[in-house]
Protein backbone atom coordinates (compact mmCIF):
# COMPACT_ATOMS: atom_id res chain seq x y z
CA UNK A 1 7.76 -12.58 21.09
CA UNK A 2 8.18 -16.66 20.65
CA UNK A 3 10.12 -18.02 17.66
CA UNK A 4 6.93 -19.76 16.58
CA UNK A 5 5.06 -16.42 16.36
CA UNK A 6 8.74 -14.69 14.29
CA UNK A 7 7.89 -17.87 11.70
CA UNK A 8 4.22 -17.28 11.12
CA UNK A 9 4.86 -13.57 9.82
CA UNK A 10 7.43 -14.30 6.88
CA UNK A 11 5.33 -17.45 6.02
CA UNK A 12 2.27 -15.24 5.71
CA UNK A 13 3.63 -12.46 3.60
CA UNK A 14 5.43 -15.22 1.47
CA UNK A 15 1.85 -17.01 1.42
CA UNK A 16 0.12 -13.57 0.52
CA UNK A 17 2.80 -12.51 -2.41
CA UNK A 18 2.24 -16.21 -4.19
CA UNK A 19 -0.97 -15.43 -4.21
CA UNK A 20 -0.81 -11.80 -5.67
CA UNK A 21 1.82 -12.85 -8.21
CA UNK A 22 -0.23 -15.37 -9.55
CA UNK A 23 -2.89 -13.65 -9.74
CA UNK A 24 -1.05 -10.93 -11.56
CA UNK A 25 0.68 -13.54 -14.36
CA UNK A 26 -2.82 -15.12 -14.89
CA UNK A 27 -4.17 -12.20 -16.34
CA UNK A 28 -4.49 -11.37 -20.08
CA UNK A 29 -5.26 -7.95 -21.35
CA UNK A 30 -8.07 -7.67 -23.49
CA UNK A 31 -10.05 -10.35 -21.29
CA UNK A 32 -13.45 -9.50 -20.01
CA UNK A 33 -11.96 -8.76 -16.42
CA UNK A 34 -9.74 -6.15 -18.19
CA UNK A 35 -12.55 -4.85 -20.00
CA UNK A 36 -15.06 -4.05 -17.02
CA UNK A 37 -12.23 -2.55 -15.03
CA UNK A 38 -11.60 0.50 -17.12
CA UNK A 39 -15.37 0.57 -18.36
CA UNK A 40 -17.23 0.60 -14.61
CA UNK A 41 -14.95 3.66 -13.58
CA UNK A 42 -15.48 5.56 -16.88
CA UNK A 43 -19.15 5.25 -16.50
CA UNK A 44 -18.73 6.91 -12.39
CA UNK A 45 -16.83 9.43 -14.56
CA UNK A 46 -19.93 10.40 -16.75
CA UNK A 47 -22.35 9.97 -13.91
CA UNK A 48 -20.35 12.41 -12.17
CA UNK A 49 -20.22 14.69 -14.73
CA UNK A 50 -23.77 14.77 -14.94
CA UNK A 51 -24.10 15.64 -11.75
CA UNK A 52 -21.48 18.26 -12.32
CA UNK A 53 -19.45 16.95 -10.40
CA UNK A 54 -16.19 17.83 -12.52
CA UNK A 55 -13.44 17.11 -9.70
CA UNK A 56 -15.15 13.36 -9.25
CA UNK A 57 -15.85 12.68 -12.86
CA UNK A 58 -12.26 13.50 -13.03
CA UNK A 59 -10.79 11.06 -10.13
CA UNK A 60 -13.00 8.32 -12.13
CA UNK A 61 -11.49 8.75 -15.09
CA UNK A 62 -8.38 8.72 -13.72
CA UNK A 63 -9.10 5.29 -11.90
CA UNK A 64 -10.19 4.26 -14.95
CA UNK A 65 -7.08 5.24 -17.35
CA UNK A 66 -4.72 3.70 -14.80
CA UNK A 67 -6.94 0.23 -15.35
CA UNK A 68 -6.91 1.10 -19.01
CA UNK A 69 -3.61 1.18 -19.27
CA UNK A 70 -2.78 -1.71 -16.92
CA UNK A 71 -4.97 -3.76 -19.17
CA UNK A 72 -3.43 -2.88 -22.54
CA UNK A 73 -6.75 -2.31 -23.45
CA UNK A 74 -6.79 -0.16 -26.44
CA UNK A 75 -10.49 0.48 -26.94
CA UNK A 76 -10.69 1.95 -23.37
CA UNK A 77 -8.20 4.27 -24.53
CA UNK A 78 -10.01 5.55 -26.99
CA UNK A 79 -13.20 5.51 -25.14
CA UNK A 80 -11.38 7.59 -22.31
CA UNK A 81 -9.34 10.02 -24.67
CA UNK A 82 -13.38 11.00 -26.10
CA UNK A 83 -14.50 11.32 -22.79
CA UNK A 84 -11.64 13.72 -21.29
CA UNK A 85 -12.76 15.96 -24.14
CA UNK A 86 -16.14 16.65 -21.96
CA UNK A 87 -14.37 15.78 -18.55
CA UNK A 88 -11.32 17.71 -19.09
CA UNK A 89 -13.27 20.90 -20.02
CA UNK A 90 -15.33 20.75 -17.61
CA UNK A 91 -12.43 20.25 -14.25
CA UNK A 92 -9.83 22.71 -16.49
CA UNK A 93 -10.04 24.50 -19.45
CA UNK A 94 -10.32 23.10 -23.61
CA UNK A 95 -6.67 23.24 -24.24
CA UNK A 96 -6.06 21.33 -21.39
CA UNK A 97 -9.10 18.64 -22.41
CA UNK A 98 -7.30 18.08 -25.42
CA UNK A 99 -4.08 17.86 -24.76
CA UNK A 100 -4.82 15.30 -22.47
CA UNK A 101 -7.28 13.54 -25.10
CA UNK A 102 -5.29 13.72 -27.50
CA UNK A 103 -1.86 11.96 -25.25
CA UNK A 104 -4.79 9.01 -24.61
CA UNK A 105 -5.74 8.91 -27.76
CA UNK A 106 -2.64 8.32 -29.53
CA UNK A 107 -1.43 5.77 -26.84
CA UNK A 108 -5.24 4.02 -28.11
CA UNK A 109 -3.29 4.56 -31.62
CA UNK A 110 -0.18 2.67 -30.94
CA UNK A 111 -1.28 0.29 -28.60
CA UNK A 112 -4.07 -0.60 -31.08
CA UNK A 113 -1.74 -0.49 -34.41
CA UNK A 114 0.63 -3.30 -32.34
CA UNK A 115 -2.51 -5.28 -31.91
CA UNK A 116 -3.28 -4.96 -35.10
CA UNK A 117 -6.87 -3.44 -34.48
CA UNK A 118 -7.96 -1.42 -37.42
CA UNK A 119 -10.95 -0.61 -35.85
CA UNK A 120 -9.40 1.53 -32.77
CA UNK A 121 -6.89 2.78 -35.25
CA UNK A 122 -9.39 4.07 -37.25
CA UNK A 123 -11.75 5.39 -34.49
CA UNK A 124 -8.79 7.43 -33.30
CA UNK A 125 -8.02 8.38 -36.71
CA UNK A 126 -11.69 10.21 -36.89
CA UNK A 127 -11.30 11.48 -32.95
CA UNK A 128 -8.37 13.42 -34.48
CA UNK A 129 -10.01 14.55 -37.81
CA UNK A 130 -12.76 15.76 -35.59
CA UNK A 131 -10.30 17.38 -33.16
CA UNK A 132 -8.95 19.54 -36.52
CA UNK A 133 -5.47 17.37 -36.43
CA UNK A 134 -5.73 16.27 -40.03
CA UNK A 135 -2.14 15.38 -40.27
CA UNK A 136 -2.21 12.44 -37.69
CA UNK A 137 -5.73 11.67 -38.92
CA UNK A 138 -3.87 10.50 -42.10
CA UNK A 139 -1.57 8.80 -40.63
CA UNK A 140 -3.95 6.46 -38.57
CA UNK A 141 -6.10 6.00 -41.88
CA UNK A 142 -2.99 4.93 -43.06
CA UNK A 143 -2.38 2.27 -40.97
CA UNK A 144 -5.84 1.46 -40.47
CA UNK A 145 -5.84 0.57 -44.34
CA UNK A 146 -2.79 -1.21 -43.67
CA UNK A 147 -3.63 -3.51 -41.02
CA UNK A 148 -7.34 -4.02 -42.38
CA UNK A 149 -5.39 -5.24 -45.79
CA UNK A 150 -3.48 -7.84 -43.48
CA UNK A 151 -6.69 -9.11 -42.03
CA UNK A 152 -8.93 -8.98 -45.28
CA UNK A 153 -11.38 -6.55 -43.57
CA UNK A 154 -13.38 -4.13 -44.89
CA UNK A 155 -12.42 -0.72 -45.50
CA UNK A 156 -15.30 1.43 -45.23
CA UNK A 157 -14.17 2.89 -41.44
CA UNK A 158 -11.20 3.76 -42.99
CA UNK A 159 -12.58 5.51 -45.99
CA UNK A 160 -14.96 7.08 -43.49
CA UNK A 161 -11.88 8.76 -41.65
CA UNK A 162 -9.80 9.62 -44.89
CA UNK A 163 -13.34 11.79 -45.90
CA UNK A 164 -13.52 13.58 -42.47
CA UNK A 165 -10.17 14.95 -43.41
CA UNK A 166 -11.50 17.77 -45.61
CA UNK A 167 -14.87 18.63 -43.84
CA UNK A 168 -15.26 20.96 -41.34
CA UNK A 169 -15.72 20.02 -37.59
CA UNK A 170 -18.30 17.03 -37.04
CA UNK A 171 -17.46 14.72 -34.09
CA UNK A 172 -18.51 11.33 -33.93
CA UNK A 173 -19.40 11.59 -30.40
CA UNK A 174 -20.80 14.37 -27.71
CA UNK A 175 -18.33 17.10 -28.37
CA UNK A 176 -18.56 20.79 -29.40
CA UNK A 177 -15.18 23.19 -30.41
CA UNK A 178 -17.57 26.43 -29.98
């Protein structure tokens, strides 16, 4: 092999990881790239399951959680942790839906309180009243009241989730406990 040929190769990879690095500090979670990568896997994940295909719907959402998580996007959290409710039941069994669900939705919860979205917080707040777990249901109204009291927002969500605390089962999305 010539000397010229031993150059090219380290140039090349050098060339190839400027590239990749800058890609990587030029992007911003929460931006609309970050945004369709968690969302256009989730959506194979419920076309899937429609199909009933469980073990594909699965894979998807999987894809899409890793891209979710990369992003820091906190609403795809929560949209995921609802959907492994019907996903998760469907590849394994309910305990292991919602023990899953429930690990996604309170990373939605944190990530979301240190972004100061209300909204999420309160969205996984009524996931979990839904889901019977009144306790941490409190605690996100909690801190939904508390961040929408920073940000002057209205507080009917969060009024909305402290009320689900004392009714019986009634999700907010496609869910059944039966």
């Amino acid at each position: 092999m010539s000397a010229r040929r031993l150059l090219w190769l380290p140039a090349a990879v050098a060339g190839a990881w400027l590239v990749t690095a800058a890609l990587a500090l030029s992007w911003e979670p929460g931006s609309p790239g970050a945004a369709r990568d968690w969302r256009e896997p989730l959506a194979r994940a419920e076309g899937a399951l429609a199909r009933g295909d469980a073990r594909g719907a699965e894979r998807a959402w999987e894809e899409a959680h890793r891209a979710a998580v990369r992003a820091g996007a906190s609403r795809g959290m929560l949209e995921l942790g609802r959907a492994y409710l019907r996903i998760g039941e469907a590849a394994h069994d309910r305990a292991t839906a919602v023990t899953r669900a429930r690990r996604t939705l309170l990373m939605a919860m944190f990530h979301a309180r240190e972004r100061g979205d209300a909204d999420v917080v309160a969205g996984a707040g009524e996931t979990f009243a839904a889901l019977g777990d009144h306790e941490v249901a409190r605690r996100a109204a909690e801190i939904a009241l508390e961040l929408s009291a920073r940000k002057g927002r209205p507080r009917e969500r969060v009024t909305a989730v402290r009320s689900r605390e004392s009714r019986p089962f009634d999700p907010p999305f496609d869910y059944t406990l039966d």
